[in-house]
Protein backbone atom coordinates (compact mmCIF):
# COMPACT_ATOMS: atom_id res chain seq x y z
CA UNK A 1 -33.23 46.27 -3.65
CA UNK A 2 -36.74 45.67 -5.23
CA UNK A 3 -36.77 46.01 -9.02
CA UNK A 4 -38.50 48.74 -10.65
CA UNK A 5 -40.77 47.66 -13.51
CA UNK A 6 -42.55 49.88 -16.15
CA UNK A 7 -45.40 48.58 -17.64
CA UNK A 8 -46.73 50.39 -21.02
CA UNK A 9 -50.28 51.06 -21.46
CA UNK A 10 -53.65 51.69 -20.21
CA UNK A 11 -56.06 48.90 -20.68
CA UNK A 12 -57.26 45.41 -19.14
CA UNK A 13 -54.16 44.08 -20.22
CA UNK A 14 -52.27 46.34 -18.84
CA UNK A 15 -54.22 45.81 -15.33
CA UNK A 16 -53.45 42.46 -15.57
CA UNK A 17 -50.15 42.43 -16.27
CA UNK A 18 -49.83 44.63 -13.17
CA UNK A 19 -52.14 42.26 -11.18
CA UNK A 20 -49.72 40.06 -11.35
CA UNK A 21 -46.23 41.65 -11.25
CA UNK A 22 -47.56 42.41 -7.78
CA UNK A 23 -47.66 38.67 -6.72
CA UNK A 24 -44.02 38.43 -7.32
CA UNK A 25 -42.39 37.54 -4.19
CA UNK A 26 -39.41 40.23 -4.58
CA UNK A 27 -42.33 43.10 -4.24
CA UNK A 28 -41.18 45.12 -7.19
CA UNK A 29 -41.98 48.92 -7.89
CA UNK A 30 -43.80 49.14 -10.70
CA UNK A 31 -45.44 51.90 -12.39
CA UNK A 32 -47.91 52.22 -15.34
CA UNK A 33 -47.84 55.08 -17.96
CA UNK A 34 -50.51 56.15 -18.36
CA UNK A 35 -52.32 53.49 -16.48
CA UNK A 36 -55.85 52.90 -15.32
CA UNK A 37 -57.71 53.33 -12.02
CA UNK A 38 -57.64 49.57 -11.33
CA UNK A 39 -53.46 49.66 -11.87
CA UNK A 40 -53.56 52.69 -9.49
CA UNK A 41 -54.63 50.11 -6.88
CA UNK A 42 -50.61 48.49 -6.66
CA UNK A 43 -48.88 50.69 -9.34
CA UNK A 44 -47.90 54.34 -9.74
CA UNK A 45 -49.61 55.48 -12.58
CA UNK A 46 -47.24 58.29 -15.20
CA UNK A 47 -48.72 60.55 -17.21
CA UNK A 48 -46.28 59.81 -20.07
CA UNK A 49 -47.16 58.92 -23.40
CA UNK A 50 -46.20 55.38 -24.85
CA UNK A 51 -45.67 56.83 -28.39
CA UNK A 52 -43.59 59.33 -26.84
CA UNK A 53 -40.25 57.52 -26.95
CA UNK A 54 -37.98 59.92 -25.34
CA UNK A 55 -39.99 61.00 -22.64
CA UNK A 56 -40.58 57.16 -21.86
CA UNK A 57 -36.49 56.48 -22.55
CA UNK A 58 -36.10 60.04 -19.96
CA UNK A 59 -38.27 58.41 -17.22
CA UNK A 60 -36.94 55.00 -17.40
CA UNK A 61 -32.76 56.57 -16.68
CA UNK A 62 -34.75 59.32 -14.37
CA UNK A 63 -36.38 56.81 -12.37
CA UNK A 64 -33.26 53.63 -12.86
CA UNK A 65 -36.27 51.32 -13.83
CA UNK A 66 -34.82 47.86 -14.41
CA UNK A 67 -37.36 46.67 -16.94
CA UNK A 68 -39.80 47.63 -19.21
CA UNK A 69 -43.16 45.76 -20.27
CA UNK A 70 -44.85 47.11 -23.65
CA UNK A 71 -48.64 45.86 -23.63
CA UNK A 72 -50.08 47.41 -26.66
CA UNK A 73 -49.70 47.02 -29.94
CA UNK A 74 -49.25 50.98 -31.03
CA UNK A 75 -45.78 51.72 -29.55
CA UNK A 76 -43.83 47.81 -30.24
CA UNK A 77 -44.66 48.72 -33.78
CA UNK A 78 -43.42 52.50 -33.96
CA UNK A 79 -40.33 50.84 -32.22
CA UNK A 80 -40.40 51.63 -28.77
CA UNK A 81 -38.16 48.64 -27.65
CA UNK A 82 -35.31 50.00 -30.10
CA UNK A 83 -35.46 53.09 -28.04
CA UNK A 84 -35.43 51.90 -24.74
CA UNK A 85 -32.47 48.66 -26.34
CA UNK A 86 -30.13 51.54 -27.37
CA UNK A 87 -30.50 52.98 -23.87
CA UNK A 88 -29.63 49.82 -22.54
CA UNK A 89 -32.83 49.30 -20.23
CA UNK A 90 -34.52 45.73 -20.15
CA UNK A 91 -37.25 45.34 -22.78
CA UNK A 92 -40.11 42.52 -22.78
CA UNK A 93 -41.54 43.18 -26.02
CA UNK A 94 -39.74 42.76 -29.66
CA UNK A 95 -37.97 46.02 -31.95
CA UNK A 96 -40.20 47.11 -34.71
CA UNK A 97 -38.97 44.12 -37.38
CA UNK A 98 -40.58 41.70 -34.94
CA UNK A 99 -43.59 44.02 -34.17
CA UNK A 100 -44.27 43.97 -38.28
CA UNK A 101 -45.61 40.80 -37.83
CA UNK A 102 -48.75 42.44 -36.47
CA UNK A 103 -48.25 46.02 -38.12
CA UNK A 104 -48.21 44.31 -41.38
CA UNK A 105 -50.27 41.47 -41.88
CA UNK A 106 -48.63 40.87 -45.53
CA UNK A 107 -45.61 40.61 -44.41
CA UNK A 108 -47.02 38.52 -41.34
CA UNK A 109 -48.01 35.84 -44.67
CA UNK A 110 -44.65 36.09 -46.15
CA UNK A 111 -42.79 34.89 -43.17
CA UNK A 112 -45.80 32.33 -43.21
CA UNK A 113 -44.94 31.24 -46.63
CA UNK A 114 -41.12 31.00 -46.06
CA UNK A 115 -42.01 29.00 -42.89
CA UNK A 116 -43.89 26.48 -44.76
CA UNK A 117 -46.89 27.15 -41.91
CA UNK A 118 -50.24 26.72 -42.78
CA UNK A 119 -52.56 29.54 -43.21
CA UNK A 120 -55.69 30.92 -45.27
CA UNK A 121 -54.70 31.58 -49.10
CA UNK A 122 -54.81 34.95 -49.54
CA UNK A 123 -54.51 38.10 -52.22
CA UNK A 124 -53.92 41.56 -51.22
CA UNK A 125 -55.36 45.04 -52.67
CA UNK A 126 -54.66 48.67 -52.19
CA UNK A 127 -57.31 49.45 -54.77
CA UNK A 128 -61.11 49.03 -53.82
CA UNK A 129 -61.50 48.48 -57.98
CA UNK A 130 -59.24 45.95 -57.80
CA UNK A 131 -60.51 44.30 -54.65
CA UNK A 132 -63.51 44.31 -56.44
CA UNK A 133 -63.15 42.77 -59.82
CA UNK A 134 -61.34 39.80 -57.57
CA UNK A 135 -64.82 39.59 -55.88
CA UNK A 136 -66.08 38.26 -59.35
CA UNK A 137 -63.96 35.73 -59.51
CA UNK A 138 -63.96 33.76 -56.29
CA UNK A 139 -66.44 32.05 -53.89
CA UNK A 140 -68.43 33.61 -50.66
CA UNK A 141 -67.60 33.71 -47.65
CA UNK A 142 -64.62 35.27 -47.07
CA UNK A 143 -62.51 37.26 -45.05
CA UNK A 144 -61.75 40.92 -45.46
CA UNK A 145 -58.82 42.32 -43.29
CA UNK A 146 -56.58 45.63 -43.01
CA UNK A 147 -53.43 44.36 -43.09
CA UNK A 148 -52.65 47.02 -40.45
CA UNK A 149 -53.48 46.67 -36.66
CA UNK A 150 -57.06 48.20 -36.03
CA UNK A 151 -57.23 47.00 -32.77
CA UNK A 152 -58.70 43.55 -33.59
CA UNK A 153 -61.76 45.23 -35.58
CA UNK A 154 -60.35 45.89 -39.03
CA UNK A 155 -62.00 42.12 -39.67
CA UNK A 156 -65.37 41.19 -41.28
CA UNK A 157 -66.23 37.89 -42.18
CA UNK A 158 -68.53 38.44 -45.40
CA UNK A 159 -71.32 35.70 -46.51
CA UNK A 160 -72.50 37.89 -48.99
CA UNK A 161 -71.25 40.24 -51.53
CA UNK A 162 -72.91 43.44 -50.33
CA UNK A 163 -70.83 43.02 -47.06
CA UNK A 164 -67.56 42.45 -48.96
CA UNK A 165 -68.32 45.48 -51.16
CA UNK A 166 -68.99 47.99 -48.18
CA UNK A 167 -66.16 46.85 -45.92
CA UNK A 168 -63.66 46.99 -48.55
CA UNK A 169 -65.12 50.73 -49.35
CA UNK A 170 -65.06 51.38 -45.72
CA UNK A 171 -61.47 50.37 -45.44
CA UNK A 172 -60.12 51.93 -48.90
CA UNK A 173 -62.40 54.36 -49.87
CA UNK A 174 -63.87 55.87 -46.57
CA UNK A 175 -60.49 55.07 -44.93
CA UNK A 176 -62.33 53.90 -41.49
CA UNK A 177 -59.34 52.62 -40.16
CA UNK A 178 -56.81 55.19 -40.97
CA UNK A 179 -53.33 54.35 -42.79
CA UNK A 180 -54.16 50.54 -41.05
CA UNK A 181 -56.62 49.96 -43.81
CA UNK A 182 -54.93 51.28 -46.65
CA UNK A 183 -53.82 47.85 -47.72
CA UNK A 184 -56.29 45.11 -47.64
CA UNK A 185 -56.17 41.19 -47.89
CA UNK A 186 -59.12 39.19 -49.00
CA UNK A 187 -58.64 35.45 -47.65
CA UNK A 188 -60.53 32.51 -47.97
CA UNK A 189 -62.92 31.56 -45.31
CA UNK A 190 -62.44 28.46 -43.28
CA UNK A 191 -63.54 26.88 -40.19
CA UNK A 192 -63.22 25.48 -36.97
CA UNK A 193 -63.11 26.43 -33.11
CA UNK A 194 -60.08 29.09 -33.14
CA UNK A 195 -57.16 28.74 -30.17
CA UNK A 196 -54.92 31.40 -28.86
CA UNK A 197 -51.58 30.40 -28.37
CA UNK A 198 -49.17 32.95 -26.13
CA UNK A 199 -45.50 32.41 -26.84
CA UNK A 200 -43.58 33.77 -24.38
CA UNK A 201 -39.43 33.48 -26.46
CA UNK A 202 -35.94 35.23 -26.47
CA UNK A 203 -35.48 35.04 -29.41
CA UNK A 204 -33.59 31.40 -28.88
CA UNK A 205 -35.38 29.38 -26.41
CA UNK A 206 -39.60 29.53 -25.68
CA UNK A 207 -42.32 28.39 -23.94
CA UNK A 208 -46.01 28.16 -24.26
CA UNK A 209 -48.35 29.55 -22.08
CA UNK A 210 -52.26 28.27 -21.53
CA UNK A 211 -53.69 27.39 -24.45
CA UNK A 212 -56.93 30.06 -24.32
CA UNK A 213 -60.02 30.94 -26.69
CA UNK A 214 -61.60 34.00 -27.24
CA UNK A 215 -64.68 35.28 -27.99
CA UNK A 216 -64.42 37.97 -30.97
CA UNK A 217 -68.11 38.66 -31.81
CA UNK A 218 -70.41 41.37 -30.25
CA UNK A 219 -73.38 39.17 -29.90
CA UNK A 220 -74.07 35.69 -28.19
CA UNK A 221 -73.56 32.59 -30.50
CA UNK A 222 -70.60 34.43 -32.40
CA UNK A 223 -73.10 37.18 -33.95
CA UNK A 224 -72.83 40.63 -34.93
CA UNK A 225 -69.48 42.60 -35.96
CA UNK A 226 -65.98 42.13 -33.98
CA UNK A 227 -64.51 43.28 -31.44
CA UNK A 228 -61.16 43.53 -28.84
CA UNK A 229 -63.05 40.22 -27.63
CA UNK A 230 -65.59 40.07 -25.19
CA UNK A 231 -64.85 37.00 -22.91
CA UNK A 232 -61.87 34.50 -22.98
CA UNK A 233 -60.98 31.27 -20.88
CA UNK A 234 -58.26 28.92 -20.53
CA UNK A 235 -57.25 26.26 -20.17
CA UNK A 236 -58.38 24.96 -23.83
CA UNK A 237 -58.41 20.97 -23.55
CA UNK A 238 -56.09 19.74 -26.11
CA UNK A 239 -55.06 15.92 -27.50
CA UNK A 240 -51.75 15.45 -27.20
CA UNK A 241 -51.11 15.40 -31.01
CA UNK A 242 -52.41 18.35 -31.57
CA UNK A 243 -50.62 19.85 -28.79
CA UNK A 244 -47.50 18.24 -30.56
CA UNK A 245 -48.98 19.42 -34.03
CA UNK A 246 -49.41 23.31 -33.13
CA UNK A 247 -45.61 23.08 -31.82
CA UNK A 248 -43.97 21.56 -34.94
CA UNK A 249 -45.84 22.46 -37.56
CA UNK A 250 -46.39 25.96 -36.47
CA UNK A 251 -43.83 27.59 -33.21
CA UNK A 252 -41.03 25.90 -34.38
CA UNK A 253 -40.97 26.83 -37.70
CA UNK A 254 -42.04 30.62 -36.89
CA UNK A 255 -39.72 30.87 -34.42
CA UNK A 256 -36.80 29.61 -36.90
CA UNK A 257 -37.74 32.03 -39.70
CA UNK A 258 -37.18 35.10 -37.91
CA UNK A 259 -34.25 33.76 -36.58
CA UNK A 260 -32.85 32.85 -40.41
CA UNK A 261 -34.12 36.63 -41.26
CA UNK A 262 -32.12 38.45 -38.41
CA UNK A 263 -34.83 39.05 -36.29
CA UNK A 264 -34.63 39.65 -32.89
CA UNK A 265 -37.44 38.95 -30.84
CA UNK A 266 -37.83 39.08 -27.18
CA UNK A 267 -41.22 39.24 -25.56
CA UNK A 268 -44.51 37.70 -26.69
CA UNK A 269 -45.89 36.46 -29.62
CA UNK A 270 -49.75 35.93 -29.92
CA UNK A 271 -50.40 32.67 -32.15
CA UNK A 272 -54.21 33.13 -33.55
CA UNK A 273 -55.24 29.36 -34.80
CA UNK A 274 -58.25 27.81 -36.19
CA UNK A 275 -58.36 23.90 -35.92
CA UNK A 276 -59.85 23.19 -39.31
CA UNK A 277 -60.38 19.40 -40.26
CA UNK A 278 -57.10 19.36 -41.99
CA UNK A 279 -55.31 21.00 -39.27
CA UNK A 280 -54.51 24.16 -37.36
CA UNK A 281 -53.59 27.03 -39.95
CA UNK A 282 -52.21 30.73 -38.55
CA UNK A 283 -55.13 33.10 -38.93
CA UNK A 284 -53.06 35.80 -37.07
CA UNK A 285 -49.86 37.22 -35.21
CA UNK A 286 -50.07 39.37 -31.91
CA UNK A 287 -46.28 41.00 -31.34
CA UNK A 288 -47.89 41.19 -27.44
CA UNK A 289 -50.15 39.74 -24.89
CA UNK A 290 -53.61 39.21 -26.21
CA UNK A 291 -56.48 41.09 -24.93
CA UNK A 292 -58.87 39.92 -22.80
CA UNK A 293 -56.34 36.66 -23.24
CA UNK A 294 -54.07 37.82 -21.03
CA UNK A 295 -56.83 38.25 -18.24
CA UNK A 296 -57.23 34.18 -17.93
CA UNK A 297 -53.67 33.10 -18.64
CA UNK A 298 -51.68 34.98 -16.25
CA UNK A 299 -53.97 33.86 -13.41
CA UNK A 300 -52.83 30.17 -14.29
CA UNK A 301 -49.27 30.60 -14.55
CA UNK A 302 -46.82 28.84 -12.10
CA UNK A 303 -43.86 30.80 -10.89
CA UNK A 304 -42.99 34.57 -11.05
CA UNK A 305 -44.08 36.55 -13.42
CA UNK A 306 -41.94 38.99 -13.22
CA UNK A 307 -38.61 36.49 -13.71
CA UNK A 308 -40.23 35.14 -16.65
CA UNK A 309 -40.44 38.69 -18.10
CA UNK A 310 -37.08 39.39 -17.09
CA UNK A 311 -35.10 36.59 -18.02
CA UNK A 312 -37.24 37.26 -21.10
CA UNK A 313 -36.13 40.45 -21.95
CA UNK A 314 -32.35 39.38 -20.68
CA UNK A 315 -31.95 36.85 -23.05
CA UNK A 316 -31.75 33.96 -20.15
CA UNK A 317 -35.15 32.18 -20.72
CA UNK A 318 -34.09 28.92 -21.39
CA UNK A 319 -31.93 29.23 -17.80
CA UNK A 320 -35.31 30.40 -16.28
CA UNK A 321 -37.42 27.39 -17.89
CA UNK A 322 -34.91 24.52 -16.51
CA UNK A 323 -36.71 24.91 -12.97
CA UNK A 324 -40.24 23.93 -14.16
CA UNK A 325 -41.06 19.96 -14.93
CA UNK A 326 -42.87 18.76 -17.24
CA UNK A 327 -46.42 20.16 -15.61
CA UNK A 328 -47.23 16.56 -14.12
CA UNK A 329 -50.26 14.02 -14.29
CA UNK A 330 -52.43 16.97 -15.13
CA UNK A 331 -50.01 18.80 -18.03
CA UNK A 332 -50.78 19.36 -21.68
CA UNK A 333 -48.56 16.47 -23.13
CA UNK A 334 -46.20 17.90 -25.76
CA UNK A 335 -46.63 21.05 -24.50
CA UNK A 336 -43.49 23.02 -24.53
CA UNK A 337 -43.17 25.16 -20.92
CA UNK A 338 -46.17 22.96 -19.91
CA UNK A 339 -44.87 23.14 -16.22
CA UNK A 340 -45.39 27.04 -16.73
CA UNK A 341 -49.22 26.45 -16.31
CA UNK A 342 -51.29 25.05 -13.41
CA UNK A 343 -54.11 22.98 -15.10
CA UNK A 344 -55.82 22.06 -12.04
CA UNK A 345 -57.12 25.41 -12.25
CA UNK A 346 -59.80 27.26 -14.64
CA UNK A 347 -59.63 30.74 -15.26
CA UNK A 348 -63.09 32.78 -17.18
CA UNK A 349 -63.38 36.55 -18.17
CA UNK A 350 -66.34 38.35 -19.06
CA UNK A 351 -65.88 41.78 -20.67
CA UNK A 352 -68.45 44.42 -19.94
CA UNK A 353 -68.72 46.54 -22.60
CA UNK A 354 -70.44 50.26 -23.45
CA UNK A 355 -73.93 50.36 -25.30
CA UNK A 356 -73.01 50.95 -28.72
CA UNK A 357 -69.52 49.56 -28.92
CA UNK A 358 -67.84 48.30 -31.00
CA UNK A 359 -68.85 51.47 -32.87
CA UNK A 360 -70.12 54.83 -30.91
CA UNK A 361 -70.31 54.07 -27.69
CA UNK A 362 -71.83 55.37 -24.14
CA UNK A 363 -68.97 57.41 -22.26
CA UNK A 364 -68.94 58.94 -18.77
CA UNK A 365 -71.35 56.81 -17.10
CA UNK A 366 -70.69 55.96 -13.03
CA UNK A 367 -69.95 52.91 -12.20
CA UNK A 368 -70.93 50.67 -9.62
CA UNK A 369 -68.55 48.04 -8.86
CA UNK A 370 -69.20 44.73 -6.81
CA UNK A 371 -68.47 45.13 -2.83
CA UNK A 372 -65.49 42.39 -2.41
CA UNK A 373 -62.73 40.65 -4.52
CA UNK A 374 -61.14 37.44 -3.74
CA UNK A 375 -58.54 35.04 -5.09
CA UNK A 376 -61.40 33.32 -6.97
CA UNK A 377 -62.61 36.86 -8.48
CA UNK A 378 -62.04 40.21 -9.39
CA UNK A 379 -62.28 42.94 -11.02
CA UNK A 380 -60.19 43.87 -14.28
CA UNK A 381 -60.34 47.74 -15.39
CA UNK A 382 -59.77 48.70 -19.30
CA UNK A 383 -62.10 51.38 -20.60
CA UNK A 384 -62.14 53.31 -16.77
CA UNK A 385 -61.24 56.52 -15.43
CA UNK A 386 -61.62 58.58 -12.49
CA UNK A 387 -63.74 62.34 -12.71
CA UNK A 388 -64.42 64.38 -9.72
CA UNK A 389 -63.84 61.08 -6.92
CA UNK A 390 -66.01 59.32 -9.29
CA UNK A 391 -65.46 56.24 -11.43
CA UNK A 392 -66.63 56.74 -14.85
CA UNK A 393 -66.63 54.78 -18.11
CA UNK A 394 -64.34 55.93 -20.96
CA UNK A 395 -63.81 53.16 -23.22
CA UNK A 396 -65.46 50.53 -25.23
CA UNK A 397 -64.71 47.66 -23.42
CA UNK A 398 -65.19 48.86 -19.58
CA UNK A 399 -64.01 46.22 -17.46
CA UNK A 400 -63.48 42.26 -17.46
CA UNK A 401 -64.86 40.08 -14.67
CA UNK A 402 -62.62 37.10 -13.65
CA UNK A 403 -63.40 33.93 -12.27
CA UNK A 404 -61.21 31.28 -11.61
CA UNK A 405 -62.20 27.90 -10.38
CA UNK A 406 -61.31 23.84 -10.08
CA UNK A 407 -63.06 23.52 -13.52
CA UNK A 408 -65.03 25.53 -16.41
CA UNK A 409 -68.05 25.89 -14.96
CA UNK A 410 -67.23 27.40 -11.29
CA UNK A 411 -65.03 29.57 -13.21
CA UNK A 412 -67.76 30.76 -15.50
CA UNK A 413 -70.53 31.44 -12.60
CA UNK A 414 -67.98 33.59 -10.13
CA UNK A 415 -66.88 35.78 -13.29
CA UNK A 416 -70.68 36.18 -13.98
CA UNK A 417 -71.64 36.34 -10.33
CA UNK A 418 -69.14 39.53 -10.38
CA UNK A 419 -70.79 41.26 -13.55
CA UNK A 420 -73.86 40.92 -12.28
CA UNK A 421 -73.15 42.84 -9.19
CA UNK A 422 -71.38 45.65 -11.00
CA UNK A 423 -73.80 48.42 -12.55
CA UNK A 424 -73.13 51.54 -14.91
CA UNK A 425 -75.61 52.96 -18.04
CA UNK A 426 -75.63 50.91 -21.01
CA UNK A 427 -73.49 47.68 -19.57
CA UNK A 428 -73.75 45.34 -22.09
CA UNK A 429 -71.58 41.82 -22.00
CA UNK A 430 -72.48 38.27 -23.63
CA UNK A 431 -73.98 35.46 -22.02
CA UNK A 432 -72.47 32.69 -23.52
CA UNK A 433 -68.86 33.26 -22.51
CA UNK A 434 -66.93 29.52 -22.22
CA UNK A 435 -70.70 27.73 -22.52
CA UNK A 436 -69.57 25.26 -24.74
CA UNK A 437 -65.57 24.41 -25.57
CA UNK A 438 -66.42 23.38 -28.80
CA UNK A 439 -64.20 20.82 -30.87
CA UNK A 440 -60.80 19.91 -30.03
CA UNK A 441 -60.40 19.83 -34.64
CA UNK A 442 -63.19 21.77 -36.25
């Protein structure tokens, strides 16, 4: 009998996740609460709600769905996977102690600390009086972050002091990002090309995915405020030692510390790096797939994605991981799950976004999507729905356009060649997506 898989959410992610569940050779049922138009395409969308727990725990037992993928960040933190654990159905995604390492980006620097990982130095406010006097006493730039999750925009990088002043009013005083910026930290600013690192783990055994960048920004040459991120691609070319370095200095130790604090975690965790010239230092945790991340990684990965999730979520990854090598000639050296990922292959998203976003934003506008899809392109849905037969923005970030390809730069022009056949009011998306891959150190 096919397996029956829910996944949890509504956005590119989400479609992507889907995307590829449906590659899986065992042709598993999978649904999608609430889902998108573009998971309609090879999932049953639910109207449920993901912060409903009980209606989601109800579906799962009414429906005998063997596992259950949580994509966003919203319901891993209120604790969905505790519900769904104590009704003994399959969970990729950790309980709400591992989910805090997102939902509480103090506490995210604590288990830094303990770890003896390197990160930004940091203080933390919950006063804007307090946060600041400390202005007066330190050096510009710096960072500014709710130490909730604002859905990747409760950031600001701040060169001068005006900037610092009004984002720390915005988040305190104005409370722009709700009870996720009621608590603030104020870091120091350093530099370097940044790296996302996707950790699929049990809790005991892990691997690492394709090591992928994104671009945060609005505007071309990392410009304006951020966003969700507007364009990602993978694979990031790494030295060996550094491949070796992010591993020991950084998984390892993570992965130890919530195991020496009791915490169970089984699902993803999303590594945000910079490589500064000293080194690669934790700017971030995910508790789930990255966004658009997720669009250029999965695309790469080697095997079934839906045994990887499941032996996940059962506790048997490292049983799962002894059938891959080593990833051959081609492989990230010191890569751990290196034989996960096909690096003969090159995988580029573009995100089309809404005039406006990230702040008000165009809504309701047709779209016009490109005539054919193939295995070297297609069409991701986020910020989509359907009114009256029609397809209609409804989000920020629209859509992604995905191009994969035997190195960057065929990647890069089918993902554009896709965007620029797809139409709707106010389409907006940068040009400079994977143009340059930087600095393997900063």
């Amino acid at each position: 009998m096919a397996r029956k898989v829910l996944v949890i959410g509504s956005g590119g992610r989400e479609h992507a996740i889907v995307r590829q569940l449906a590659l899986s050779p065992r042709e598993p049922v999978i649904f999608a609460a609430p889902g998108n138009p573009g998971t309609a395409a090879q999932a049953t969308n639910v109207d449920l709600d993901p912060m409903d727990s009980d209606s989601v725990v109800d579906f799962c037992l009414r429906e005998a769905v063997d596992l259950v993928i949580i994509g966003p960040e919203d319901p891993l933190i209120a604790g969905l996977a505790d519900h769904l654990h104590r009704a003994e159905i399959a969970v990729f995604g950790p309980g709400a102690q591992g989910a805090r390492l997102e939902g509480d980006k103090e506490f995210a620097k604590e288990v830094l600390a303990s770890a003896g990982v390197p990160t930004p130095r940091y203080h933390s406010f919950s006063s804007s009086r307090a946060a600041l006097k400390h202005l007066d006493n330190i050096d510009l730039p710096i960072v500014i972050k709710a130490c909730g999750a604002a859905q990747g925009k409760g950031v600001a990088v701040c060169s001068v002091r005006d900037e610092a002043e009004a984002f720390i009013r915005e988040c305190l005083d104005d409370q722009r990002f709700g009870g996720a910026g009621l608590r603030i930290l104020i870091e120091e600013c350093i530099f370097g090309p940044e790296l996302s690192v996707l950790v699929v783990t049990d809790g005991q055994s892990y691997c690492l995915l394709a090591p992928s960048r994104d671009h945060k920004r609005i505007g071309e040459n990392d410009t304006g405020p951020n966003t969700g991120g507007m364009g990602a691609f993978a694979p990031v070319p790494l030295p060996g030692d550094l491949a070796e370095e992010i591993d020991t200095r950084i998984i390892l130790p993570v992965l130890a510390e919530l195991r020496r604090r009791d915490i169970p975690y089984r699902g993803v965790l999303y590594v945000g790096l910079m490589l500064t010239r000293s080194g690669p230092q934790v700017l971030e945790f995910n508790c789930r797939f990255g966004d658009p991340e997720t669009q250029v990684v999965l695309p790469l990965l080697e095997g079934d994605f839906l045994e990887l999730s499941a032996s996940t979520a059962a506790g048997k990854l490292g049983g799962y991981l002894q059938g891959f090598a080593d990833g051959g000639e081609k492989g990230l050296e010191n890569w751990p799950g290196a034989g996960m990922t096909d690096w003969s292959r090159h995988c580029v998203v573009v995100v089309g976004a809404s005039d406006g976003y990230p702040g008000n934003y165009l809504k309701d506008k047709a779209i016009e999507l490109p005539g054919s899809e193939n295995e070297h392109g297609w069409i991701i849905h986020a910020g989509t729905k359907n009114r009256d037969q029609e397809l209609v923005t409804s989000g920020g970030r629209v859509l992604g356009a995905v191009g994969t390809g035997s190195d960057l730069a065929t990647a890069r022009k089918s993902a554009y060649d896709l965007l620029n056949d797809t139409h709707f009011e106010g389409l907006i998306y940068r040009r400079d997506i994977a143009a340059a891959k930087g600095e393997n150190r900063g």
